[in-house]
Protein backbone atom coordinates (compact mmCIF):
# COMPACT_ATOMS: atom_id res chain seq x y z
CA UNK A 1 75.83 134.27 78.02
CA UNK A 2 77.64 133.94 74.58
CA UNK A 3 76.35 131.96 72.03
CA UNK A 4 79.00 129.51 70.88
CA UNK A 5 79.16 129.17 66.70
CA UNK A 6 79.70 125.81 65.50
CA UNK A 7 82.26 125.09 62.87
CA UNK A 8 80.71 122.98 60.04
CA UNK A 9 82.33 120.17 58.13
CA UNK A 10 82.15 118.73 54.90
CA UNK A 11 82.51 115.37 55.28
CA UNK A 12 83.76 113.42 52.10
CA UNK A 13 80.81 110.06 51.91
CA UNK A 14 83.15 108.57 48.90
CA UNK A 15 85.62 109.66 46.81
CA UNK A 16 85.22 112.67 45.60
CA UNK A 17 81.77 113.18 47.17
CA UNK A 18 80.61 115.71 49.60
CA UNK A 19 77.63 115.96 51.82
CA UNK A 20 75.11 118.73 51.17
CA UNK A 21 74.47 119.23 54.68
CA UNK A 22 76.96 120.59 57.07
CA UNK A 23 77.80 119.17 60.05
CA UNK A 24 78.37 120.57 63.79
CA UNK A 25 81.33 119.87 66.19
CA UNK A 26 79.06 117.99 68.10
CA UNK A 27 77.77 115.64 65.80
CA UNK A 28 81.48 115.00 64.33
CA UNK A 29 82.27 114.47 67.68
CA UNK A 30 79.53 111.47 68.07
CA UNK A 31 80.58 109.84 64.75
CA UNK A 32 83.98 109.70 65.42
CA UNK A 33 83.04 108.00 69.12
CA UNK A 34 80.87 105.42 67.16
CA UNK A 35 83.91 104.39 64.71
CA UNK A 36 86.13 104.96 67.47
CA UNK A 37 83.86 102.35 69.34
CA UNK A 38 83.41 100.45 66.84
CA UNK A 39 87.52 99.28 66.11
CA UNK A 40 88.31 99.64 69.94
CA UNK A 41 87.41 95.88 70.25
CA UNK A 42 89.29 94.91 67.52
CA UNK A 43 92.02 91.84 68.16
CA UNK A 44 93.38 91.73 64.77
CA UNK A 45 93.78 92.16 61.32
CA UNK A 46 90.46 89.92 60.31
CA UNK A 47 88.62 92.07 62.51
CA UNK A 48 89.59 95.59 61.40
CA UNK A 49 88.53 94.14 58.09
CA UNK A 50 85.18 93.10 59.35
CA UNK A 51 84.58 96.46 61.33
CA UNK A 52 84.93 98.44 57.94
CA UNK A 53 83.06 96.47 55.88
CA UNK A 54 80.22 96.79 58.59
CA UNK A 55 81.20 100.66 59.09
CA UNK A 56 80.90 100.94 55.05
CA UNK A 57 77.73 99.22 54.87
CA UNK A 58 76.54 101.12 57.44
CA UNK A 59 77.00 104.38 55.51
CA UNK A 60 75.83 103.19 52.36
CA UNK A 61 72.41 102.19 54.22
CA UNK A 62 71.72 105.65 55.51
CA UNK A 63 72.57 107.31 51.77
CA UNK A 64 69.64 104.99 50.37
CA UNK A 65 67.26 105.78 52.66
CA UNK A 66 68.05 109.71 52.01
């Protein structure tokens, strides 16, 4: 059996920032699901808004508690 390499991304946190850890396919794959998710119930306008504020604040809570 081969052992599969996983490509590694540097994901932009704000502009001009970069995270310091790479990332693998597979957890790219799971963020994008969870944002995916997360505007896939939205009805309109108002509530794109809301969903990236929340998506935002989201972010900026897991870079504090780094």
């Amino acid at each position: 059996m081969t052992k599969r390499k996983e490509k590694a991304y540097n994901i932009p946190i704000e502009r001009g920032m970069a995270m310091c850890e790479k990332m693998t396919d597979k957890q790219m794959e799971v963020i994008l699901n969870l944002v995916a998710d997360k505007f896939a119930g939205c009805k309109n306008m108002d509530e794109v808004k809301k969903a990236i504020e929340e998506v935002r604040n989201m972010a900026k809570k897991e870079k504090t508690t780094e």
